[in-house]
PDB file of N, CA and C in Angstrom:
ATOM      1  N   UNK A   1     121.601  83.511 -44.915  1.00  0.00           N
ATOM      2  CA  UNK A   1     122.687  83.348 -45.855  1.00  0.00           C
ATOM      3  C   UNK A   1     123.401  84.685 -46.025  1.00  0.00           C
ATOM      4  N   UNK A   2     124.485  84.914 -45.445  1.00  0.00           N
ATOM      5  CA  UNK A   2     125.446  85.795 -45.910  1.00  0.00           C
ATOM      6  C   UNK A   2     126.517  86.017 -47.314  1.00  0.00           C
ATOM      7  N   UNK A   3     125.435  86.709 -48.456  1.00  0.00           N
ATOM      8  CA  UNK A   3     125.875  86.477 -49.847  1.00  0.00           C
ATOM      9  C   UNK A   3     127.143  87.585 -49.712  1.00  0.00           C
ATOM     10  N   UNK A   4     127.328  88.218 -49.257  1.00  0.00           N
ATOM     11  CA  UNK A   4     128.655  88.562 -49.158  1.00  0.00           C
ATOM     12  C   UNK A   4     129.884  88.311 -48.698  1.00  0.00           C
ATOM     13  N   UNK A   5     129.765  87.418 -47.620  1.00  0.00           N
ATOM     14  CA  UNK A   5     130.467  86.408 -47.329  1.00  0.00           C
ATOM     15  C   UNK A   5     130.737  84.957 -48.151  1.00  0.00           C
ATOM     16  N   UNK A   6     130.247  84.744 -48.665  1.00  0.00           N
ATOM     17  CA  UNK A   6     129.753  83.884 -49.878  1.00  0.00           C
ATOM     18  C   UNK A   6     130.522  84.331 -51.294  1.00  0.00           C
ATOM     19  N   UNK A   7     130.633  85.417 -51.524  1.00  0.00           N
ATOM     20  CA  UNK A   7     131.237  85.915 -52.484  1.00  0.00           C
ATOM     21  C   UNK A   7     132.444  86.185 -52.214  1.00  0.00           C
ATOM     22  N   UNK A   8     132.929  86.568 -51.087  1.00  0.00           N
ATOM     23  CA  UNK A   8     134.465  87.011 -50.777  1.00  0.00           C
ATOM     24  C   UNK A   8     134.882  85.029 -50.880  1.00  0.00           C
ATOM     25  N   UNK A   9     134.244  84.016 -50.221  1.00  0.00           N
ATOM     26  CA  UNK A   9     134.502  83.132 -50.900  1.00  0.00           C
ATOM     27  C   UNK A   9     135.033  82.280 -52.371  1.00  0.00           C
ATOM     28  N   UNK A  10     134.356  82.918 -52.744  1.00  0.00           N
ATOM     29  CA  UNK A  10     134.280  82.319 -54.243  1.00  0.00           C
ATOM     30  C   UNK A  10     135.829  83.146 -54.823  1.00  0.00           C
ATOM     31  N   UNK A  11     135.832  84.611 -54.590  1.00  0.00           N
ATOM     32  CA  UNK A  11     136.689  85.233 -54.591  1.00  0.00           C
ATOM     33  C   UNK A  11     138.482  84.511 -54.845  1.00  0.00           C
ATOM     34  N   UNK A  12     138.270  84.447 -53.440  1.00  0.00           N
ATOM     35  CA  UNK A  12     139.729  83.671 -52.839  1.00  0.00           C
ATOM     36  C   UNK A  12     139.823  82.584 -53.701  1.00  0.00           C
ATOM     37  N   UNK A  13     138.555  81.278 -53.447  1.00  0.00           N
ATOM     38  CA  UNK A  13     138.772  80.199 -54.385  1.00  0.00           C
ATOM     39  C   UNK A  13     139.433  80.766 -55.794  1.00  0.00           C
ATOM     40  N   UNK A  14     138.826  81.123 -56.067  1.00  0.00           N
ATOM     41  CA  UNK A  14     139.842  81.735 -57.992  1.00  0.00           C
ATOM     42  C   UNK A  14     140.883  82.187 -57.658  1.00  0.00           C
ATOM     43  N   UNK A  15     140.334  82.643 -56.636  1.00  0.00           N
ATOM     44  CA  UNK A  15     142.384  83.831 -57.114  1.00  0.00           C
ATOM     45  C   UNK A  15     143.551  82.541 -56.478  1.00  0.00           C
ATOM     46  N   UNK A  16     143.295  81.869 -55.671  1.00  0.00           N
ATOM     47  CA  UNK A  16     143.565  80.503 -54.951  1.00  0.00           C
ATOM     48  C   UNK A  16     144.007  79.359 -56.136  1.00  0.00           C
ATOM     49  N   UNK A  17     143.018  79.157 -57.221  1.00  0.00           N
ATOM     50  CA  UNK A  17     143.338  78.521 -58.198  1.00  0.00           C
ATOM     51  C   UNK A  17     142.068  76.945 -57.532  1.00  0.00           C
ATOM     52  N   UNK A  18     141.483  77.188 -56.631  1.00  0.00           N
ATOM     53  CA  UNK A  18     141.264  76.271 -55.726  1.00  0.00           C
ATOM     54  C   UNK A  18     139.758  75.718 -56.207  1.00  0.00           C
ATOM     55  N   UNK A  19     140.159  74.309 -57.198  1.00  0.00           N
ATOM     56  CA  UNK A  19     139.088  73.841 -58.041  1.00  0.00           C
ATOM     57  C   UNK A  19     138.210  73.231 -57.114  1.00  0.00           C
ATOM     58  N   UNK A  20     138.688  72.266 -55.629  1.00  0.00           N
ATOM     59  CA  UNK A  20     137.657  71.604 -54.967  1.00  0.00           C
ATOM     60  C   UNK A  20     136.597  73.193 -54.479  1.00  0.00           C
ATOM     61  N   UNK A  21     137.301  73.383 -53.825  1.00  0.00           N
ATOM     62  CA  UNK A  21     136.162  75.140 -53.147  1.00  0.00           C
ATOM     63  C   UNK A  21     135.042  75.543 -53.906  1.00  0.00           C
ATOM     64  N   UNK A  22     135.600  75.587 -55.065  1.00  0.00           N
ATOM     65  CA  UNK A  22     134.728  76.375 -56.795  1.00  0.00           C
ATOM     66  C   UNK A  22     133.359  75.055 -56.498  1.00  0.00           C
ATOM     67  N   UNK A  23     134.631  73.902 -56.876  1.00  0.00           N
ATOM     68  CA  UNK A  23     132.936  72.952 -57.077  1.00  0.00           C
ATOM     69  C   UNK A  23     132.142  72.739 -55.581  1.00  0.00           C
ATOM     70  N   UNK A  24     132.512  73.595 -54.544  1.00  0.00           N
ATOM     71  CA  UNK A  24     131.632  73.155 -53.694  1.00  0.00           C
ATOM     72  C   UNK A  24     130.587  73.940 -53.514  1.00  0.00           C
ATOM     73  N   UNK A  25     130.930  75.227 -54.149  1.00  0.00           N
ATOM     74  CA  UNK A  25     130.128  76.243 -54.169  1.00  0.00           C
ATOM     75  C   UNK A  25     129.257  76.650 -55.799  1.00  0.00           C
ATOM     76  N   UNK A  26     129.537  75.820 -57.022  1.00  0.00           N
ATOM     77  CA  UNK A  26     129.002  76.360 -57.775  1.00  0.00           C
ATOM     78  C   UNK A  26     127.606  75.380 -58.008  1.00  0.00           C
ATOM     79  N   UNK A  27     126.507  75.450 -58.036  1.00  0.00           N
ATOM     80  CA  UNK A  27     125.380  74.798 -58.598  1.00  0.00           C
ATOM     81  C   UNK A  27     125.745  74.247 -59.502  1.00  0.00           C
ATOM     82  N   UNK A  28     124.855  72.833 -59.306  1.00  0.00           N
ATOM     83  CA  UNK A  28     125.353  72.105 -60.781  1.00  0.00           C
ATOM     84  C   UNK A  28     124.868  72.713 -61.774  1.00  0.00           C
ATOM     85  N   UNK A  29     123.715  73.398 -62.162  1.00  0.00           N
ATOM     86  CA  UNK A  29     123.721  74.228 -63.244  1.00  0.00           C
ATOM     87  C   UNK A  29     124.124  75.196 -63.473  1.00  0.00           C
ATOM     88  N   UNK A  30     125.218  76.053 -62.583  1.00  0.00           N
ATOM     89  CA  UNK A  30     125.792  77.354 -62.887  1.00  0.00           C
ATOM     90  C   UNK A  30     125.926  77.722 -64.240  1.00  0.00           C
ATOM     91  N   UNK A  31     126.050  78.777 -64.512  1.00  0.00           N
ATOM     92  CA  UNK A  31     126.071  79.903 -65.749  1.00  0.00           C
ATOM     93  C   UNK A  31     127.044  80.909 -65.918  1.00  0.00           C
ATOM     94  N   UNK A  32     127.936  80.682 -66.412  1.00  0.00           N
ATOM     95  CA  UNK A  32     128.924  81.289 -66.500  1.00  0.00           C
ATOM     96  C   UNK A  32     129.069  82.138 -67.876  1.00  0.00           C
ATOM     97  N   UNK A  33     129.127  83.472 -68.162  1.00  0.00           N
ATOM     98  CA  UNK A  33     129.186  84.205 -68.967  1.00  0.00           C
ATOM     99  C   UNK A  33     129.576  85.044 -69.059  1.00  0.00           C
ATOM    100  N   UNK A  34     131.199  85.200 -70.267  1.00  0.00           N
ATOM    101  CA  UNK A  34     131.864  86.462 -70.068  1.00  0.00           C
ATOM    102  C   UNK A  34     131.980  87.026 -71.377  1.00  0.00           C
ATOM    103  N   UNK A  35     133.182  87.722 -71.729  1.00  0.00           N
ATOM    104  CA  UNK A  35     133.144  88.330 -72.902  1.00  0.00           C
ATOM    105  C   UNK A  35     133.720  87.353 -73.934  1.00  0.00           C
ATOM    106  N   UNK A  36     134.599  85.980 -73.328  1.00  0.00           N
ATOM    107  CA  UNK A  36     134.799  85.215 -74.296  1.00  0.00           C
ATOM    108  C   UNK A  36     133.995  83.679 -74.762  1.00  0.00           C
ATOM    109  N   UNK A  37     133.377  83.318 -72.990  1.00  0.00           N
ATOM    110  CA  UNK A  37     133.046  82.121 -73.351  1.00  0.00           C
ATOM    111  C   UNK A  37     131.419  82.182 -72.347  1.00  0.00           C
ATOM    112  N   UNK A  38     130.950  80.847 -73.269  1.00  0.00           N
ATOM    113  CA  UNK A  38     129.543  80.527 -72.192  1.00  0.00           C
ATOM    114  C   UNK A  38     129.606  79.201 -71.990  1.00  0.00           C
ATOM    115  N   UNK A  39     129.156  79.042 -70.492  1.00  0.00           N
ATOM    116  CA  UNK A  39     129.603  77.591 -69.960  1.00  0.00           C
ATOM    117  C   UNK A  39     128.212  77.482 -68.820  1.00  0.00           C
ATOM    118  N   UNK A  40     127.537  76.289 -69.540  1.00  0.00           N
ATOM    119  CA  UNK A  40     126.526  75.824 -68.724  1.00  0.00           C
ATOM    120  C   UNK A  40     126.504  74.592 -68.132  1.00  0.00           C
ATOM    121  N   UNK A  41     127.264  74.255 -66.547  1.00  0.00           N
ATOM    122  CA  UNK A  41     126.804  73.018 -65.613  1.00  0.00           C
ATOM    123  C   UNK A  41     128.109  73.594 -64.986  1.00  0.00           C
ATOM    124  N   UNK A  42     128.270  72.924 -63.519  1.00  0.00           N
ATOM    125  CA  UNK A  42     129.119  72.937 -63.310  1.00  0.00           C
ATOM    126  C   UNK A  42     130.530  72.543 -63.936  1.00  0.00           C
ATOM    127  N   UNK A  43     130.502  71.422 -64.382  1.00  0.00           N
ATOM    128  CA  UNK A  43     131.844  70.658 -64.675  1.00  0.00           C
ATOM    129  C   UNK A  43     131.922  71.454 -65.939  1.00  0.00           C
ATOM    130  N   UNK A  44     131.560  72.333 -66.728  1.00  0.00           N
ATOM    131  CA  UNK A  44     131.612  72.777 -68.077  1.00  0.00           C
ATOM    132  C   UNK A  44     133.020  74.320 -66.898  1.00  0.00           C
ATOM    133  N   UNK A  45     132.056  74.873 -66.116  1.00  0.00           N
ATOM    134  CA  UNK A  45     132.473  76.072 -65.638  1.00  0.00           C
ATOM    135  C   UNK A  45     134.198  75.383 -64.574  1.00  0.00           C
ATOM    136  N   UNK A  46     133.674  74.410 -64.151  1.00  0.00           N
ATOM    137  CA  UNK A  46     135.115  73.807 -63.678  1.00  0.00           C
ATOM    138  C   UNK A  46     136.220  73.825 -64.280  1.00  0.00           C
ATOM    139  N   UNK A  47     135.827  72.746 -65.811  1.00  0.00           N
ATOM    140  CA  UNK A  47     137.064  73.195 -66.848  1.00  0.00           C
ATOM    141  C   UNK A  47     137.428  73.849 -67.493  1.00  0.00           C
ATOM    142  N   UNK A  48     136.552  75.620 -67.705  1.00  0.00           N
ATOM    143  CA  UNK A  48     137.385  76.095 -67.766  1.00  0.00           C
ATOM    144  C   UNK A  48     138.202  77.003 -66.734  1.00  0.00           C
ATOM    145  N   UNK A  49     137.660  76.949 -65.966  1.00  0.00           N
ATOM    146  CA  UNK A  49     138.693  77.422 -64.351  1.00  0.00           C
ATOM    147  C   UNK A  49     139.819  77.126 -65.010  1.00  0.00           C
ATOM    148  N   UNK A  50     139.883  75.610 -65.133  1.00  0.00           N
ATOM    149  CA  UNK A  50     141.209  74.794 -64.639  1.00  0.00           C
ATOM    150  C   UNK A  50     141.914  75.160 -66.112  1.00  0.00           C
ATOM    151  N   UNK A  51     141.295  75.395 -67.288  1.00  0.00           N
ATOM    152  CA  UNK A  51     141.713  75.762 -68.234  1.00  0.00           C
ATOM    153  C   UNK A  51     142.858  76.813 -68.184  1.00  0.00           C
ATOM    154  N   UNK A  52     141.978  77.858 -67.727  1.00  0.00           N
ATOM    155  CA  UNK A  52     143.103  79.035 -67.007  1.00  0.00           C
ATOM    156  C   UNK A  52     143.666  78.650 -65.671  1.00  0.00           C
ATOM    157  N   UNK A  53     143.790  78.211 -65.184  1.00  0.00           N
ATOM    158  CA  UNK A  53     144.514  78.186 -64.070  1.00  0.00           C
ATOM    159  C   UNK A  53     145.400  77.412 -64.540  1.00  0.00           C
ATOM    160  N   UNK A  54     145.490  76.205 -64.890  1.00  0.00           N
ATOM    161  CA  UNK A  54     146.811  75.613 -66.046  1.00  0.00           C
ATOM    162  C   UNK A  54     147.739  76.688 -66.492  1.00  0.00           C
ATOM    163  N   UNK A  55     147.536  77.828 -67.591  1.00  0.00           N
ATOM    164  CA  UNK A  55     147.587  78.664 -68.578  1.00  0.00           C
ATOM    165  C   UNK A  55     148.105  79.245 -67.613  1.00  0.00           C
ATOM    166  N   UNK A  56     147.626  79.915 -66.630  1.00  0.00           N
ATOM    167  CA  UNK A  56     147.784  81.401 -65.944  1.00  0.00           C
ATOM    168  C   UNK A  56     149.473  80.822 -64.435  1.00  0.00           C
ATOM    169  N   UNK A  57     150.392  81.523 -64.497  1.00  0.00           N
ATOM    170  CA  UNK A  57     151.292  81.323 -63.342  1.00  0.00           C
ATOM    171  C   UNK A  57     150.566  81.733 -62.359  1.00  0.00           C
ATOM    172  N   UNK A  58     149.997  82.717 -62.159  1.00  0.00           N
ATOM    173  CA  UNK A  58     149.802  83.796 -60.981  1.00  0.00           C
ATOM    174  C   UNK A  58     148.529  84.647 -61.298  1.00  0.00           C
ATOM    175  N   UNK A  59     147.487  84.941 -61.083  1.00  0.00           N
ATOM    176  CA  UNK A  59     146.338  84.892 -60.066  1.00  0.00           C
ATOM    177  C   UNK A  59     146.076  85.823 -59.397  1.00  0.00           C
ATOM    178  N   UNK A  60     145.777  87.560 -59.580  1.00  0.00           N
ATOM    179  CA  UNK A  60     145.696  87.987 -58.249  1.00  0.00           C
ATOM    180  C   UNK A  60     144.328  88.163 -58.260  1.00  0.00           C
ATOM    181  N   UNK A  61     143.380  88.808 -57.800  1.00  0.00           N
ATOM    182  CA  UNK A  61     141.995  89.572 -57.726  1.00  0.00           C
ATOM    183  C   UNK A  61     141.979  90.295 -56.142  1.00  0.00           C
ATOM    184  N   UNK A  62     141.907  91.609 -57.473  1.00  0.00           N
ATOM    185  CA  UNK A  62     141.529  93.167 -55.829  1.00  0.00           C
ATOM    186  C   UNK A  62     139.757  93.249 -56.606  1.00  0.00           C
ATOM    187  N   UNK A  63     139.135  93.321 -55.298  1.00  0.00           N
ATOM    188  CA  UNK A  63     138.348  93.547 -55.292  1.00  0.00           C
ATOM    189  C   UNK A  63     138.027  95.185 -54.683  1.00  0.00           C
ATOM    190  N   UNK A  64     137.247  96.107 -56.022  1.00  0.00           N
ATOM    191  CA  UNK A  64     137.219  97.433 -55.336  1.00  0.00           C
ATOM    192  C   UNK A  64     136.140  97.846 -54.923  1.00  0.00           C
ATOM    193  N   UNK A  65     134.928  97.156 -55.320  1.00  0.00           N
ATOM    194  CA  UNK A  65     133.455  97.193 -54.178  1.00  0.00           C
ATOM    195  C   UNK A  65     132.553  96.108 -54.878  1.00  0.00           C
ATOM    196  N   UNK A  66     132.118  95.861 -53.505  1.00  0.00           N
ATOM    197  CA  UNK A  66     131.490  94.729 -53.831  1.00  0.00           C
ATOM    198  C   UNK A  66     129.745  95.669 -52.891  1.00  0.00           C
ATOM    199  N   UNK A  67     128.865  94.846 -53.924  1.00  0.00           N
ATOM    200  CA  UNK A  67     127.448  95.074 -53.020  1.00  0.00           C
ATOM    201  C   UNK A  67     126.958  94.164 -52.797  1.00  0.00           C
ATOM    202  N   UNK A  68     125.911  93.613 -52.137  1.00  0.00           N
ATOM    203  CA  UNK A  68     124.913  92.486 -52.388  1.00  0.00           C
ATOM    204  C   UNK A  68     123.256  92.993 -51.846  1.00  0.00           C
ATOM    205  N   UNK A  69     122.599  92.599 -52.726  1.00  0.00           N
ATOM    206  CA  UNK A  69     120.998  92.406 -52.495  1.00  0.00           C
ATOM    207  C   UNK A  69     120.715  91.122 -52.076  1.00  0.00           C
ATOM    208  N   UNK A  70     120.355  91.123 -50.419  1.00  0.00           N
ATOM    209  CA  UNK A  70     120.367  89.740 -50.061  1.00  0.00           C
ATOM    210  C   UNK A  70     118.845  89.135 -50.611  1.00  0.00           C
ATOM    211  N   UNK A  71     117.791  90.172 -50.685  1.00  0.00           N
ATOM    212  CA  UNK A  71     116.530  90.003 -51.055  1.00  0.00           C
ATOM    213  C   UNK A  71     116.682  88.767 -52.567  1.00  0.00           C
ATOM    214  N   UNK A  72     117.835  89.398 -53.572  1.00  0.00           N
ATOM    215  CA  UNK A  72     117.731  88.985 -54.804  1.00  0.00           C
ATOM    216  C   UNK A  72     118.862  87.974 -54.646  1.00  0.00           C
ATOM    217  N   UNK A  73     119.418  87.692 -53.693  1.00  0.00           N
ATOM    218  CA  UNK A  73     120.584  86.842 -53.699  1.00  0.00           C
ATOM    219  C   UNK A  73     121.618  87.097 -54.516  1.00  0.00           C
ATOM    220  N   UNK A  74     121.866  88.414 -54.761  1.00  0.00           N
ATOM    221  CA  UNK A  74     123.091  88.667 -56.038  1.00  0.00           C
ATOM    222  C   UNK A  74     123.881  89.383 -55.762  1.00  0.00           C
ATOM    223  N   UNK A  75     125.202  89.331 -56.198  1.00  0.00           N
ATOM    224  CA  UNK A  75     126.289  90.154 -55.894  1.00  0.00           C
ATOM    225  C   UNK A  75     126.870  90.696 -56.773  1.00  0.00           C
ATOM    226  N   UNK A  76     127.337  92.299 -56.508  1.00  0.00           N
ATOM    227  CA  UNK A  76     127.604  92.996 -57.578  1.00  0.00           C
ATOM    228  C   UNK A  76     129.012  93.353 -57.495  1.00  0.00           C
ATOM    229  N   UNK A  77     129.919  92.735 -58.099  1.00  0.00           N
ATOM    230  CA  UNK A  77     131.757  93.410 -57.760  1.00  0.00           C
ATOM    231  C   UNK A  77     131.905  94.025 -58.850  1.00  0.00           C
ATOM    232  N   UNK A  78     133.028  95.704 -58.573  1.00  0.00           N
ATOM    233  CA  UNK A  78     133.910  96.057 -59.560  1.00  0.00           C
ATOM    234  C   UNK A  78     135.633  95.261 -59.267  1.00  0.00           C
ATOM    235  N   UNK A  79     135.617  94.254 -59.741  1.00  0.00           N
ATOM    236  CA  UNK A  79     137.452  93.700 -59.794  1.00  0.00           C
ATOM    237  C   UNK A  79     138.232  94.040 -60.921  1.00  0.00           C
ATOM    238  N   UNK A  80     139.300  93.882 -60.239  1.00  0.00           N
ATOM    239  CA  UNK A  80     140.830  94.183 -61.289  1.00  0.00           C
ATOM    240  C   UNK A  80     141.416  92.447 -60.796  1.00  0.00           C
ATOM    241  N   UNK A  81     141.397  91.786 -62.129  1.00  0.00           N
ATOM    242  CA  UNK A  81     142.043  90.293 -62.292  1.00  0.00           C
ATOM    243  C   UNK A  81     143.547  90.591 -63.069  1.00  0.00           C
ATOM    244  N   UNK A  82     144.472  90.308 -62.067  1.00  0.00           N
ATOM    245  CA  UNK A  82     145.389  90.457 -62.600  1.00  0.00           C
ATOM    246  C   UNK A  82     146.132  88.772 -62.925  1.00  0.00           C
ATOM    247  N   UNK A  83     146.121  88.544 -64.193  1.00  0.00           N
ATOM    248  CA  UNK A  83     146.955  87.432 -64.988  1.00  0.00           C
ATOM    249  C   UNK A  83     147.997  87.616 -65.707  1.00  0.00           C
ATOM    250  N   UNK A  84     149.293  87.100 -64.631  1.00  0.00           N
ATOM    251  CA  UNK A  84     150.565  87.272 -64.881  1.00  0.00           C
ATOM    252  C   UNK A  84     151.242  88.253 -65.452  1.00  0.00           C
ATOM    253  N   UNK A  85     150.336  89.155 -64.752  1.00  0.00           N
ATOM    254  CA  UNK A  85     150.865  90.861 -65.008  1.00  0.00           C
ATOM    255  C   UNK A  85     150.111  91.125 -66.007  1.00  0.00           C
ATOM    256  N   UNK A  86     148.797  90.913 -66.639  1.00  0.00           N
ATOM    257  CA  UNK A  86     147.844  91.681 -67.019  1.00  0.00           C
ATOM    258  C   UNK A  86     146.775  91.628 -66.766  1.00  0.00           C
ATOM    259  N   UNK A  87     146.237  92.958 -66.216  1.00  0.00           N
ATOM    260  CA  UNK A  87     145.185  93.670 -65.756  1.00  0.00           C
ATOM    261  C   UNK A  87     143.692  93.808 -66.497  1.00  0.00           C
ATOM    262  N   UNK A  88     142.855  93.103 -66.169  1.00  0.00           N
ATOM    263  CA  UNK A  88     141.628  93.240 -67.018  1.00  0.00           C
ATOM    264  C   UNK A  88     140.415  93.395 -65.275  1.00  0.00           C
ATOM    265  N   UNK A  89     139.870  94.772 -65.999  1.00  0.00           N
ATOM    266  CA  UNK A  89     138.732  95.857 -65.235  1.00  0.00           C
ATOM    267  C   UNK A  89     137.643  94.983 -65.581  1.00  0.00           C
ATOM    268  N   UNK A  90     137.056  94.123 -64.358  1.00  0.00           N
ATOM    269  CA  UNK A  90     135.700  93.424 -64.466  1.00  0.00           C
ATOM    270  C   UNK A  90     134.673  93.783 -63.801  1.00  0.00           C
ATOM    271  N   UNK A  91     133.505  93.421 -64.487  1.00  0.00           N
ATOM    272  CA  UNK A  91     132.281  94.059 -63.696  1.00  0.00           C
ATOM    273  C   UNK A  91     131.684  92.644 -63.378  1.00  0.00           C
ATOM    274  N   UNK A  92     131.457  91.630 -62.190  1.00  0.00           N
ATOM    275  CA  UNK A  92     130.970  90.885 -62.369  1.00  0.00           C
ATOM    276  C   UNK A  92     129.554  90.530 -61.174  1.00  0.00           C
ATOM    277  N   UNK A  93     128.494  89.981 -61.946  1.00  0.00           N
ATOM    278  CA  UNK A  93     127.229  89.842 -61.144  1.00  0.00           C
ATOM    279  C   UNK A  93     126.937  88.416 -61.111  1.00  0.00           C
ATOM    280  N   UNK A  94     126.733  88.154 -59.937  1.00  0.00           N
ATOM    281  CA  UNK A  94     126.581  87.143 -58.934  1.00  0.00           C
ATOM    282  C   UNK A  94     125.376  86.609 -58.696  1.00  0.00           C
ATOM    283  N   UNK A  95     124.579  85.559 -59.455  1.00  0.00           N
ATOM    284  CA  UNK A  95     123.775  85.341 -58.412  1.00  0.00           C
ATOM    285  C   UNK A  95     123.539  83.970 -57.652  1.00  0.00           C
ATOM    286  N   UNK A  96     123.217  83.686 -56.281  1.00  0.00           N
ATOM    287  CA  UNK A  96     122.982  82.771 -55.406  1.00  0.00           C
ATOM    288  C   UNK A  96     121.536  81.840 -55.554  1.00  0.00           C
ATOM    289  N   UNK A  97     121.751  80.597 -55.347  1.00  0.00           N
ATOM    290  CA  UNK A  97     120.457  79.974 -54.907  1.00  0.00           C
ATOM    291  C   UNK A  97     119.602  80.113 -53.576  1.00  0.00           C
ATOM    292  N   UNK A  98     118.881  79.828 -53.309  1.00  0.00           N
ATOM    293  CA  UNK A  98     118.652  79.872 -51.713  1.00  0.00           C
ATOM    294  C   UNK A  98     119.128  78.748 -50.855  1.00  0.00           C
ATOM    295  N   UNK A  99     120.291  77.893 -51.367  1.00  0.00           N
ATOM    296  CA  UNK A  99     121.299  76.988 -50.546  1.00  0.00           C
ATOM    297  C   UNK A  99     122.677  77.931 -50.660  1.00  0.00           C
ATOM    298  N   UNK A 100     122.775  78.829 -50.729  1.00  0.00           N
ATOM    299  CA  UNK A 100     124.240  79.690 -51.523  1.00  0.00           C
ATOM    300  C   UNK A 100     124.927  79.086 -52.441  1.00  0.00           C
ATOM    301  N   UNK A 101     124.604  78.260 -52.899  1.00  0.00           N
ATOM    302  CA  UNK A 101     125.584  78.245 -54.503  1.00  0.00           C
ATOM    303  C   UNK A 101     125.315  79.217 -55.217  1.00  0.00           C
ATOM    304  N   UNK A 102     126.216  78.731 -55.778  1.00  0.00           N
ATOM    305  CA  UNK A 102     126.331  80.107 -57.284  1.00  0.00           C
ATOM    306  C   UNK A 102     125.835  79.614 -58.372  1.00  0.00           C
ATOM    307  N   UNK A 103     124.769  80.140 -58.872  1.00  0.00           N
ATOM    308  CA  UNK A 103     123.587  79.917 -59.997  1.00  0.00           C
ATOM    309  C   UNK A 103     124.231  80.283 -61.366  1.00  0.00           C
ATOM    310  N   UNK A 104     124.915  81.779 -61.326  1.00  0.00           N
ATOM    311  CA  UNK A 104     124.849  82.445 -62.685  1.00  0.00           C
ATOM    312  C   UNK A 104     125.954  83.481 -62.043  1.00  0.00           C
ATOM    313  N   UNK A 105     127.130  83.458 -63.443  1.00  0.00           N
ATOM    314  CA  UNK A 105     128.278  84.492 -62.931  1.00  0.00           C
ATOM    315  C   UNK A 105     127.831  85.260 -64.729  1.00  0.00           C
ATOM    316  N   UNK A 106     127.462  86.364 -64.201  1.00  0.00           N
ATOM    317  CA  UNK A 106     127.895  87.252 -65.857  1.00  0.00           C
ATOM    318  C   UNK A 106     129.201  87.881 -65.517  1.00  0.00           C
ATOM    319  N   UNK A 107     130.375  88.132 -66.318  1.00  0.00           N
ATOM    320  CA  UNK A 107     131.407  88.994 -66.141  1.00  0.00           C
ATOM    321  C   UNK A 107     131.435  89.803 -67.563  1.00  0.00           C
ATOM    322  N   UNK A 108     131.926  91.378 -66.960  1.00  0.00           N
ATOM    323  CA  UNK A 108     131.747  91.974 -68.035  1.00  0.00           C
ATOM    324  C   UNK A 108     133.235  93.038 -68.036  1.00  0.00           C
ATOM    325  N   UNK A 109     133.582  92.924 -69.031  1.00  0.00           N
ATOM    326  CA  UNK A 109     135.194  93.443 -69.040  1.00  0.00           C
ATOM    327  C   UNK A 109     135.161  95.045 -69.393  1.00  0.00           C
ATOM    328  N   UNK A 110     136.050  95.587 -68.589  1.00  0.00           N
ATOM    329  CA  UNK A 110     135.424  97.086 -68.991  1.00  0.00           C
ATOM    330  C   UNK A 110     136.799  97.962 -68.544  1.00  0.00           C
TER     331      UNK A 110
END
């Protein structure tokens, strides 16, 4: 399993807006946790994707390093999410199942 490849995935899907991709890749129990909301199952973490992606025109994400521990299945990005011209500095950690879905997203705004 290439969790870094896996993550530049997931990547695109968001910045894409691209809800089928998300649900093909997130575990049905994914964990989603940021500085505003907590969302446990997939379809919880789906709507609010789509929540913002409704809300949001435009979408970018630079990614400025990404790591992964394939041992721990987790991925570590520093991103800049830019929504419709504002910029929010994220720290977000990744981790994988041993099918590559995505188990658990913490994001941390900084």
């Amino acid at each position: 399993m290439d969790i870094y490849s896996l993550t530049w995935k997931y990547f695109t899907a968001f910045e894409g807006k691209d809800l089928d991709t998300l649900r093909q890749i997130y575990d049905e129990g994914v964990v989603l946790k940021d500085w505003d909301i907590e969302c446990i199952s997939a379809e919880s973490v789906l709507a609010a994707n789509e929540s913002l992606f409704t809300s949001a025109e435009n979408i970018k994400v630079d990614i400025t390093r990404c790591s992964v521990d394939n041992m721990l299945q987790t991925a570590t990005a520093e991103i800049t999410i830019n929504i419709d011209g504002q910029e929010i500095l994220v720290a977000d950690v990744i981790t994988f199942t041993g099918e590559g879905k995505i188990k658990n997203i913490r994001a941390y705004k900084g």
